[in-house]
Protein backbone atom coordinates (compact mmCIF):
# COMPACT_ATOMS: atom_id res chain seq x y z
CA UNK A 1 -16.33 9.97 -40.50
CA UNK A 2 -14.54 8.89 -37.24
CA UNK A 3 -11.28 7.28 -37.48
CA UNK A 4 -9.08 5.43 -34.97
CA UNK A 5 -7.29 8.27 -32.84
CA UNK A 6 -3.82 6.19 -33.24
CA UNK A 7 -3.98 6.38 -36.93
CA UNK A 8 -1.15 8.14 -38.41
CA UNK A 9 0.83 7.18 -35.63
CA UNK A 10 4.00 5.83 -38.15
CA UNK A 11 5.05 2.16 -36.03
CA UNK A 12 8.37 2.93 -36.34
CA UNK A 13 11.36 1.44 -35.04
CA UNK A 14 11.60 4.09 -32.13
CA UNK A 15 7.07 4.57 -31.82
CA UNK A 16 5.82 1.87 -29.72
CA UNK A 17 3.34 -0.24 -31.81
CA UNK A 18 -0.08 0.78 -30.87
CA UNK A 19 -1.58 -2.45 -30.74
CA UNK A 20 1.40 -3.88 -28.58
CA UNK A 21 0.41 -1.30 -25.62
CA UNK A 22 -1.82 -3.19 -23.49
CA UNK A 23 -3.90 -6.39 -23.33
CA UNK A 24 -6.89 -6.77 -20.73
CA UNK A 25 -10.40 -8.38 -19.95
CA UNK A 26 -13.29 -6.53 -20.09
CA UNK A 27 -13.91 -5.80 -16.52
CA UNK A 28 -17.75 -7.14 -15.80
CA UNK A 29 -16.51 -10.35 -17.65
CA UNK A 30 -13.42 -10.85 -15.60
CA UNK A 31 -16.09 -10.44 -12.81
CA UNK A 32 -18.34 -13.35 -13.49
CA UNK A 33 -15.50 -15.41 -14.78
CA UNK A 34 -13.56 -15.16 -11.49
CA UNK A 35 -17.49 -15.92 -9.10
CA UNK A 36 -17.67 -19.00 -11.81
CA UNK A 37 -14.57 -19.96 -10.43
CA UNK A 38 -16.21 -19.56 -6.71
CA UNK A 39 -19.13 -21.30 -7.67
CA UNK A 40 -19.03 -24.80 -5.28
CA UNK A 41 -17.36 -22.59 -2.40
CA UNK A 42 -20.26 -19.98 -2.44
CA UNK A 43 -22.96 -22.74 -2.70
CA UNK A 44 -21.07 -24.51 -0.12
CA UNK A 45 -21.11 -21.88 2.03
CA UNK A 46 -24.88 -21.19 1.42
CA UNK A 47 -25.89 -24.53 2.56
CA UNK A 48 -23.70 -24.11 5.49
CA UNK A 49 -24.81 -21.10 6.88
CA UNK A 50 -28.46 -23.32 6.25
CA UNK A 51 -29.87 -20.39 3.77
CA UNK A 52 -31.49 -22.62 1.27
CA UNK A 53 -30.21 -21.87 -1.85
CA UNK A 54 -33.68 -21.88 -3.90
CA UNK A 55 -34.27 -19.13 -1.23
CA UNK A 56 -31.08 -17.24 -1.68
CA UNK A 57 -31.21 -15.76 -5.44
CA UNK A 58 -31.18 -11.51 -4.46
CA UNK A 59 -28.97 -9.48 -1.85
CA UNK A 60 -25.23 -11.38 -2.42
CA UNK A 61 -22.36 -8.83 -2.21
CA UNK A 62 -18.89 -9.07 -3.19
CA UNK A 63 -16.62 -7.23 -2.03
CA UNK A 64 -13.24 -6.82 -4.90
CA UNK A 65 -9.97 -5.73 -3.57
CA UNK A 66 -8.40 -3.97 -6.63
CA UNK A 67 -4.47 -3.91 -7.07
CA UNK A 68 -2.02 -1.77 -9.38
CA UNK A 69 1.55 -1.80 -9.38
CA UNK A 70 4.49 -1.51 -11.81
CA UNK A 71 6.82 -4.20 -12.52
CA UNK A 72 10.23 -2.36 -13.21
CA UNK A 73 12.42 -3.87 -15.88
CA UNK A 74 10.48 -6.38 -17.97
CA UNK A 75 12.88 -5.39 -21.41
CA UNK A 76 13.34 -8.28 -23.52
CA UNK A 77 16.99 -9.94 -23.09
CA UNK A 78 17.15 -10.91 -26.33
CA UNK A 79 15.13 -9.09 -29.10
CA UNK A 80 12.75 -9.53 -31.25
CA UNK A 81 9.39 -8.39 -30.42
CA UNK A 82 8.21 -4.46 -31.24
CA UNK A 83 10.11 -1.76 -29.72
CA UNK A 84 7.76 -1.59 -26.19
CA UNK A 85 8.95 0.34 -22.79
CA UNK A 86 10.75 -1.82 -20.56
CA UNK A 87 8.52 -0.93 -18.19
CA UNK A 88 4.85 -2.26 -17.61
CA UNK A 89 2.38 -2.30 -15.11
CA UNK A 90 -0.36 -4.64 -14.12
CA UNK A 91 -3.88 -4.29 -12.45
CA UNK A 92 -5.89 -6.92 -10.70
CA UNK A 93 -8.32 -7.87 -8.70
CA UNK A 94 -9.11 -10.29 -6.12
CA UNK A 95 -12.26 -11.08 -4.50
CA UNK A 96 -12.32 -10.57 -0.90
CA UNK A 97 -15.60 -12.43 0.20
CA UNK A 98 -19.11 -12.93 -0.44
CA UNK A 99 -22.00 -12.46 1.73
CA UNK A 100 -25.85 -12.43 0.96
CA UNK A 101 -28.44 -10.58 2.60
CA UNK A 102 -31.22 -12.90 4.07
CA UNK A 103 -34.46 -12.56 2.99
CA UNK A 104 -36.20 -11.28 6.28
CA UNK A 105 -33.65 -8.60 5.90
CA UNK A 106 -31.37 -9.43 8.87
CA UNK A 107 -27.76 -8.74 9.03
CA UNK A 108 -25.45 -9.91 6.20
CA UNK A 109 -24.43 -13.58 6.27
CA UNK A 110 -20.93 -13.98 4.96
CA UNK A 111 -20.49 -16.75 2.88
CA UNK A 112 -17.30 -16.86 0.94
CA UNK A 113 -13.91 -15.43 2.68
CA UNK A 114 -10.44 -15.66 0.52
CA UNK A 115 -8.65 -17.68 2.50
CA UNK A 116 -5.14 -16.48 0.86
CA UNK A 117 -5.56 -12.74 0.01
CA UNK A 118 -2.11 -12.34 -0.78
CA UNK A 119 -1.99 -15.47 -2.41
CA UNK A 120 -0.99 -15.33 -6.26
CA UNK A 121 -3.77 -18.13 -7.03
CA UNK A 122 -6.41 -15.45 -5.54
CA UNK A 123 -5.23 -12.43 -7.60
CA UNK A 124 -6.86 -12.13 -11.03
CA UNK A 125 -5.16 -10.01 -13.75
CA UNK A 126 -7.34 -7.44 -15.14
CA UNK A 127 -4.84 -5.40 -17.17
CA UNK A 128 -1.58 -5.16 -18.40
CA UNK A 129 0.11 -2.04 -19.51
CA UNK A 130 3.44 -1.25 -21.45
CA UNK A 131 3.92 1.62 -19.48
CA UNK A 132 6.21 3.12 -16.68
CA UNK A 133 4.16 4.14 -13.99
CA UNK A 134 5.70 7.47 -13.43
CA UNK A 135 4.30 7.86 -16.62
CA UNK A 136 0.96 10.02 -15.66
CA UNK A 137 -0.42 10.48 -19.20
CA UNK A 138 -0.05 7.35 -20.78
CA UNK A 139 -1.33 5.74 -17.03
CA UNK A 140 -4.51 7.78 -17.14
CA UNK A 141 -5.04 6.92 -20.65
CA UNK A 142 -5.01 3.15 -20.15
CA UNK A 143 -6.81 2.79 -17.03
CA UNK A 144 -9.37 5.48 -17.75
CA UNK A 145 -11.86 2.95 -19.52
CA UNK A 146 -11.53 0.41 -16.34
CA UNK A 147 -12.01 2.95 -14.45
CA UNK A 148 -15.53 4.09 -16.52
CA UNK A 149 -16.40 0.49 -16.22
CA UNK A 150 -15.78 0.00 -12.30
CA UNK A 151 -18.16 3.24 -11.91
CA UNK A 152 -20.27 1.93 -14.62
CA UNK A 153 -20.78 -1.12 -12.52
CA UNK A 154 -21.01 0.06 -8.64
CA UNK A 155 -24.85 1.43 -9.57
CA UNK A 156 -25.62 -1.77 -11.68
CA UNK A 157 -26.55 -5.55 -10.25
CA UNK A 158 -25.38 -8.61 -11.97
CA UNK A 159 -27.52 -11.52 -12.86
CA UNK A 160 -25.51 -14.46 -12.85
CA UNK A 161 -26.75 -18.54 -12.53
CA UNK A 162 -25.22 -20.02 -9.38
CA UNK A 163 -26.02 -23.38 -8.68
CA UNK A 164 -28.35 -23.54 -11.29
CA UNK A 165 -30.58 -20.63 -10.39
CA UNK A 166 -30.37 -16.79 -11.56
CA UNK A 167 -28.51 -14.78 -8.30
CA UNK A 168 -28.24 -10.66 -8.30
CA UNK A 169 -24.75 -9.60 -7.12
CA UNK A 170 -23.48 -6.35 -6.31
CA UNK A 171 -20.35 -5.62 -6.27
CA UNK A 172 -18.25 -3.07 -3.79
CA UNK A 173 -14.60 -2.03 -5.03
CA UNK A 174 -12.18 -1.36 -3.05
CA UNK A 175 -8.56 0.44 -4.43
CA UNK A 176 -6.42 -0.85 -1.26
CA UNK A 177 -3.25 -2.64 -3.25
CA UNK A 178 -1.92 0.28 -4.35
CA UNK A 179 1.84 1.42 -2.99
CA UNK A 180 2.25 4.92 -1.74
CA UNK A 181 4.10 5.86 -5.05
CA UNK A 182 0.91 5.05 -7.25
CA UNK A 183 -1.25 6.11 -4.55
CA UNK A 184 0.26 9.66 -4.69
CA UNK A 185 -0.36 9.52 -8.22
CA UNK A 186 -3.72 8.68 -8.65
CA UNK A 187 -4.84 10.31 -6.15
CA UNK A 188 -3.15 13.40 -7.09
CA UNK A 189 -1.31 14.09 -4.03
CA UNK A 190 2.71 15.41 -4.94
CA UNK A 191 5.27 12.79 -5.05
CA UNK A 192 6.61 11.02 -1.45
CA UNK A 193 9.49 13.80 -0.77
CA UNK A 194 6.75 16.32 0.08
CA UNK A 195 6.17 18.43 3.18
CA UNK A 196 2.44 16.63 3.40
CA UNK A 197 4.12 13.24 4.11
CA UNK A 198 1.36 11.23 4.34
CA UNK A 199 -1.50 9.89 1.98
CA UNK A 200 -4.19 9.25 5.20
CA UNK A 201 -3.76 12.38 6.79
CA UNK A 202 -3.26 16.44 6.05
CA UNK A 203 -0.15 16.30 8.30
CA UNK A 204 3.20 17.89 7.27
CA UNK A 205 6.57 16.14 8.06
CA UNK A 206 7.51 18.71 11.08
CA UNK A 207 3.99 18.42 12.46
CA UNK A 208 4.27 14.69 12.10
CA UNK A 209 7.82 14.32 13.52
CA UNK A 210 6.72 16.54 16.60
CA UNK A 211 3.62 14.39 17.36
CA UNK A 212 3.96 11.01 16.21
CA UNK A 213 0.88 9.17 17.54
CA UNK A 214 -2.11 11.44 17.68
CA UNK A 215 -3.36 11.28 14.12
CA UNK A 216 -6.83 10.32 12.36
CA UNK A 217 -7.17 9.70 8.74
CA UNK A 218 -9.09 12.64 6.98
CA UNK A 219 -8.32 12.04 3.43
CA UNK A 220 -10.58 10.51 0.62
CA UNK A 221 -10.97 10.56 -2.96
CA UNK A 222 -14.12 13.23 -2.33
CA UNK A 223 -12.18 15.57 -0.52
CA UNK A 224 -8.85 14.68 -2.89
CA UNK A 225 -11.46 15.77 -5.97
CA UNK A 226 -12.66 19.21 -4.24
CA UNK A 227 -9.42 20.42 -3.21
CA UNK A 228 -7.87 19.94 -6.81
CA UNK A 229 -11.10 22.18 -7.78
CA UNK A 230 -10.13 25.04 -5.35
CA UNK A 231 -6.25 24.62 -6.73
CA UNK A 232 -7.66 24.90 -10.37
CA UNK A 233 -9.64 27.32 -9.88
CA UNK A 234 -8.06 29.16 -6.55
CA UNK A 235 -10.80 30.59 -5.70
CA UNK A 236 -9.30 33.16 -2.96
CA UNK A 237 -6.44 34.56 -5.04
CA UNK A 238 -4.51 33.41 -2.67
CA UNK A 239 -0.35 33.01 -3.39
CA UNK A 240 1.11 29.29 -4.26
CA UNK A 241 2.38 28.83 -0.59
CA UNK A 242 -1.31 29.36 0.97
CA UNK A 243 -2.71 27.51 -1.88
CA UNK A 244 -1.03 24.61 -1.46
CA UNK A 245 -1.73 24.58 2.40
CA UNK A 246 -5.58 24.88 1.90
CA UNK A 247 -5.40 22.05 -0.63
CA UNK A 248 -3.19 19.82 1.42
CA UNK A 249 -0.72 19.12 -1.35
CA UNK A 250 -3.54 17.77 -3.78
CA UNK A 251 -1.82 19.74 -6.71
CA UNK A 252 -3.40 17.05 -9.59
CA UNK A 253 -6.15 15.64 -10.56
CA UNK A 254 -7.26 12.41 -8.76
CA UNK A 255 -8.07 9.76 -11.62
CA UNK A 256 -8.71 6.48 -9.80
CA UNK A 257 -10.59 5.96 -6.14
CA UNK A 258 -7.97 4.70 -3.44
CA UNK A 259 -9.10 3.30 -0.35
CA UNK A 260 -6.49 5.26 2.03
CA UNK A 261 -4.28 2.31 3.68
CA UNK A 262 -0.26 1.19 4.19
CA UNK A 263 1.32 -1.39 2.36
CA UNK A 264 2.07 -4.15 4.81
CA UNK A 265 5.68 -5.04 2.64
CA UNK A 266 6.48 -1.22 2.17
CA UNK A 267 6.01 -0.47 5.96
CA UNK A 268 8.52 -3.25 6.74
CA UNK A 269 11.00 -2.00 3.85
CA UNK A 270 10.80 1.84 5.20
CA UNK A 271 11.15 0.94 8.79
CA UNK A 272 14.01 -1.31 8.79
CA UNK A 273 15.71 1.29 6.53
CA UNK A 274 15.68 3.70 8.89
CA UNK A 275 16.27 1.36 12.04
CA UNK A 276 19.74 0.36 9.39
CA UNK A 277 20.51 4.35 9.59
CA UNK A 278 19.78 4.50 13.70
CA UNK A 279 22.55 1.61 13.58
CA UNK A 280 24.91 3.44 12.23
CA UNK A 281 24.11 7.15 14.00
CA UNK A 282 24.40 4.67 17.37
CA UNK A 283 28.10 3.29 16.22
CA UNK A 284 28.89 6.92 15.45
CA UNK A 285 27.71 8.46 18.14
CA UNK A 286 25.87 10.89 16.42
CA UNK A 287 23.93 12.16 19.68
CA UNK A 288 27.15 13.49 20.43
CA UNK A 289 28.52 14.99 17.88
CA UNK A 290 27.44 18.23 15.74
CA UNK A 291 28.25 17.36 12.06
CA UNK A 292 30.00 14.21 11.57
CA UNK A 293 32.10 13.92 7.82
CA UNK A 294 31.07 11.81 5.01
CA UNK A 295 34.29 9.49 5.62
CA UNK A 296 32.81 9.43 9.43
CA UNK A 297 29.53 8.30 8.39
CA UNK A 298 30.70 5.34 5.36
CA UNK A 299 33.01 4.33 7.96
CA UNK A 300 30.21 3.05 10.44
CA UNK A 301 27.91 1.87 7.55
CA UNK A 302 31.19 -0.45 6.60
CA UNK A 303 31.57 -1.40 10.26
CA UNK A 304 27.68 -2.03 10.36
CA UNK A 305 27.88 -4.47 7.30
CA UNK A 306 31.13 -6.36 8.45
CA UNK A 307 29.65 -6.86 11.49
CA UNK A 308 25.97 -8.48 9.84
CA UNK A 309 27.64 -10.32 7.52
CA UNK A 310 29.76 -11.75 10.11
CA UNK A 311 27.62 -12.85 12.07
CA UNK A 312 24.12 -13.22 10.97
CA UNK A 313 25.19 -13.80 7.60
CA UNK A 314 23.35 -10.67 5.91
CA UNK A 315 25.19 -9.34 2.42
CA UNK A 316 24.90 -5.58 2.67
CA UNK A 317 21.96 -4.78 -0.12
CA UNK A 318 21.77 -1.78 -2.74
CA UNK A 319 18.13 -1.12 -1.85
CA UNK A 320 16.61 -2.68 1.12
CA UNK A 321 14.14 -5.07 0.32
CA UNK A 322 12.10 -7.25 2.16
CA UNK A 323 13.63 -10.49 3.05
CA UNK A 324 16.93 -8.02 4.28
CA UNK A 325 14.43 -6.30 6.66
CA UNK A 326 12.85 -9.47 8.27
CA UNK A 327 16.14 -10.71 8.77
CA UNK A 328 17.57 -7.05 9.85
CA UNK A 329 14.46 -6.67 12.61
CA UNK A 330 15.41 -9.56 14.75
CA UNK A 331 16.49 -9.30 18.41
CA UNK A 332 19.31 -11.07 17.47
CA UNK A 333 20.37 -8.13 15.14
CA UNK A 334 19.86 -5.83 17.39
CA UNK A 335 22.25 -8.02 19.73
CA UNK A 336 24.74 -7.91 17.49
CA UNK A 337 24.81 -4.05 16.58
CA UNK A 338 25.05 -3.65 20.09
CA UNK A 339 28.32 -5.08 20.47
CA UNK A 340 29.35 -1.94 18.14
CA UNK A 341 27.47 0.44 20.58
CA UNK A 342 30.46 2.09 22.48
CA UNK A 343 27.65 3.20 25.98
CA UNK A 344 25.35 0.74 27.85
CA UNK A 345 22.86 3.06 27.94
CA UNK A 346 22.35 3.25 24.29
CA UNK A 347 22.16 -0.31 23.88
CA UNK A 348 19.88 -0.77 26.07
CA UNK A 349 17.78 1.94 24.29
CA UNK A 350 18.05 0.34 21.11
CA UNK A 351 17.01 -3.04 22.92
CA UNK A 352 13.93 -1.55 23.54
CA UNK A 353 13.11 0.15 20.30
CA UNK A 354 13.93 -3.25 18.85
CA UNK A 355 11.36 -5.37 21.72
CA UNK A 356 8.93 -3.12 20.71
CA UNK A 357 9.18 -2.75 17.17
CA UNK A 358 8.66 -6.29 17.19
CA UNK A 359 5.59 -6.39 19.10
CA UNK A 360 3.83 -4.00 16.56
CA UNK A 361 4.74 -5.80 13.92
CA UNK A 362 2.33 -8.72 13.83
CA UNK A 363 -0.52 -5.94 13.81
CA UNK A 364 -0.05 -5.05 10.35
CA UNK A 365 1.40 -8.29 8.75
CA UNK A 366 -1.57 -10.62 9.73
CA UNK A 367 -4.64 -11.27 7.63
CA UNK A 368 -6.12 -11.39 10.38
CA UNK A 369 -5.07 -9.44 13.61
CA UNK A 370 -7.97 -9.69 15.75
CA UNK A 371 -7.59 -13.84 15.15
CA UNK A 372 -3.76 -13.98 15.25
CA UNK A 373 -2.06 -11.59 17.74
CA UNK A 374 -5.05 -10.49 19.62
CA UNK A 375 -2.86 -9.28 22.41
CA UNK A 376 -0.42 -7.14 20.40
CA UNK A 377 -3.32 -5.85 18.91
CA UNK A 378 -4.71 -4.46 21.85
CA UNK A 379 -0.90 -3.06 22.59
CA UNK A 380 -0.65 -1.68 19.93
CA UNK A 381 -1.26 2.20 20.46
CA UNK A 382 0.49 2.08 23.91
CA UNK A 383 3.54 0.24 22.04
CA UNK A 384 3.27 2.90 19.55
CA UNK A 385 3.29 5.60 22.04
CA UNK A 386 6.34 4.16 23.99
CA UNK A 387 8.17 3.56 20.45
CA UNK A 388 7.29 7.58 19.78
CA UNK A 389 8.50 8.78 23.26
CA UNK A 390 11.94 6.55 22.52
CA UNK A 391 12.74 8.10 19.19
CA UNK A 392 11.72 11.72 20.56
CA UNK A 393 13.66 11.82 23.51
CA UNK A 394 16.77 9.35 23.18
CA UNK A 395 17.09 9.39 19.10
CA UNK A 396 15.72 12.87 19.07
CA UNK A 397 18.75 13.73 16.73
CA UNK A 398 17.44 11.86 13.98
CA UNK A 399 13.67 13.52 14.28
CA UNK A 400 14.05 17.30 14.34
CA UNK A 401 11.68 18.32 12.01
CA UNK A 402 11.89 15.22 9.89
CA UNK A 403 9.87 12.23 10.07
CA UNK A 404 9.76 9.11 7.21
CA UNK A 405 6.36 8.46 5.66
CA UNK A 406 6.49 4.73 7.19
CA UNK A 407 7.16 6.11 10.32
CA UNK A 408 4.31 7.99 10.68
CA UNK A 409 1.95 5.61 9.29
CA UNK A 410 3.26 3.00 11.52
CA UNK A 411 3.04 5.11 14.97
CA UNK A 412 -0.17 6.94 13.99
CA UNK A 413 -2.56 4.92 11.63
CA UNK A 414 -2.24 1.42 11.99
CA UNK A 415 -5.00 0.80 14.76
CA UNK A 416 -7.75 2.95 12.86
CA UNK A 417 -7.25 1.41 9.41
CA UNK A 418 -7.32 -2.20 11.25
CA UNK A 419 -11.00 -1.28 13.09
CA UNK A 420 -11.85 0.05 9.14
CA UNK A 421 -11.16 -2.79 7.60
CA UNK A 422 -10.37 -6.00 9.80
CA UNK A 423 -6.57 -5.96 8.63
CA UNK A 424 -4.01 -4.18 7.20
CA UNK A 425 -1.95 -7.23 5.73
CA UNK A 426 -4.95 -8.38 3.87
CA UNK A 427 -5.62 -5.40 1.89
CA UNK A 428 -2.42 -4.52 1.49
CA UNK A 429 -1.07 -5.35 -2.23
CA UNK A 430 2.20 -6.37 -1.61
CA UNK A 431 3.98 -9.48 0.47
């Protein structure tokens, strides 16, 4: 007969507990569960838009932002439970809006927009996994069934009462809170320190350091899927090097559909990191010099963190993390690095990189850009052009052939995800 797979697996001491591994809803459930919940603001919105809701009972869509991320340490302080990783990770979903499809067949009618996107209240926990997520095996494993079920459901329509009346729903699903680490591996791309340094695009760091702007996104979970065929298979004979420049760097398989986007949080985290390490190179002098010395360089970085602490009060950090880069991308930073900054010129330089960092940044942090910062907006690819002509010509030093993943998502792919989708900081999963 057929037996559970786990059995024989001994629940020792050092054996995670099978049963302890993960907890979560059954996916079409957590679905009508979280409309119930939406029930008086979709009939609201019904009667608003003056669709009569005994006409309205076919053509509603919803469209489901889906989230995954890990959640580091989560180890028990003080034990007790079964031996479980100290590591777990947790998929949700939020729903974006709801529209409905008039009867005369017209355009869509939206009738239900989340407010709060990123709003803890609006994101619904699907699953929760005992797990690292560098773990690829154990990952795949655990999300595989929500996975079957998402595709199971993206043919299907749900009937559900609304207001008192049976209403067909569809549902569209779309992967956009994901980091770029989780991204990478779902997707199947190789990990972030990779030549193909971004997860929109084919380009390579040296192609993407050289031109910063001029990029489209190309990649999807399609293409991701037939280019881990032709690396399986190689169907060329070709050598590893060519391989893995026909395939782009898809060297796994892809598991989970993505929607390709940034991470609103993570683009701020990257960028100020490296606008931290421009600090220092400018205290240095690094334009100057050829190599400096290790003592050269922790010398500035201690100079650099005196200085912040002093006077806008910022404790140096281990890892950057977000509140450290708000506060570090302020004019007034900048102001105050400057006074470090042994030429005018330079200053001045960073000044600019600083005004204009600034400007973009509004772009992808609103929910919604086109409402918010209209005018930035519509900056926003000359901005990103100047920005890229600054760092190639005055910091040029810091971009010879090498170009952070942030970077290039910042200067080259901000604009054409935000005509995609409407906004980046919306979709994105994080802050």
């Amino acid at each position: 007969g057929i037996i559970n797979g786990l059995s024989g697996w001994a629940s020792s001491v050092d054996d995670i507990p099978a049963d302890t591994i993960t907890r979560r809803f059954r996916y079409d459930v957590a679905l009508v569960s979280a409309l119930k919940d939406l029930e008086e603001d979709i009939m609201e919105g019904l009667r608003e838009s003056g669709m009569e809701d005994s006409a309205c009972t076919a053509g509603f869509s919803v469209m489901i932002k889906e989230s995954c991320d890990g959640m580091g340490d989560v180890s028990e302080k003080h034990g007790g439970g079964p031996a479980v990783p100290e590591k777990a990770v947790r998929f949700s979903i939020t729903v974006m809006s709801v529209s409905v499809l008039a009867d005369e067949g017209e355009d869509k009618v939206t009738i239900f927009t989340e407010p709060k996107p990123n709003s803890e209240l609006s994101c619904k926990p699907l699953c929760l996994m005992f797990v690292d997520e560098s773990d690829h095996e154990t990952l795949t494993a655990v999300l595989g069934p929500v996975v079957a079920e998402r595709n199971a459901m993206t043919e299907s329509r749900l009937i559900l009462s609304m207001g008192g009346l049976p209403r067909s729903f569809r549902f569209h699903f779309r992967g956009t809170g994901y980091d770029e680490k989780m991204v990478r591996e779902v997707e199947g791309l190789e990990a972030s320190g990779s030549t193909y340094v971004c997860t929109l695009c084919d380009s390579t760091r040296a192609e993407a350091s050289q031109n910063m702007v001029l990029h489209s996104i190309t990649r999807s979970h399609e293409q991701n899927l037939d280019r881990y065929e032709i690396w399986r298979t190689n169907p060329f004979s070709e050598s590893v090097d060519e391989l893995r420049d026909r395939v782009k760097g898809i060297s796994a398989k892809p598991f989970m559909e993505t929607q390709p986007t940034m991470d609103a949080l993570h683009c701020d985290i990257g960028n100020a990191t490296e606008f931290y390490k421009i600090f220092q190179d400018e205290i240095g002098e690094v334009y100057k010099k050829v190599k400096p010395s290790r003592e050269e360089r922790r010398s500035w970085r201690a100079a650099l963190d005196k200085q912040l602490r002093k006077t806008v009060k910022l404790k140096p950090v281990m890892r950057m993390n977000g509140n450290y880069a708000r506060r570090l991308m302020t004019q007034e930073a900048v102001e105050v690095v400057c006074e470090l900054v042994p030429s005018e010129e330079r200053r001045e330089a960073l000044r600019e990189l600083m005004s204009i960092y600034i400007q973009m940044k509004p772009v992808w942090r609103a929910t919604c850009p086109a409402k918010e910062c209209p005018d930035q907006l519509c900056r926003y690819s000359f901005n990103s052009q100047r920005f890229a002509d600054l760092l190639s010509s005055t910091f040029k030093y810091r971009y010879n052939g090498k170009i952070t993943n942030y970077l290039h998502k910042t200067m080259a792919h901000v604009p054409e995800i935000i005509e995609r989708d409407g906004s980046i900081g919306a979709w994105a999963s994080e802050g």
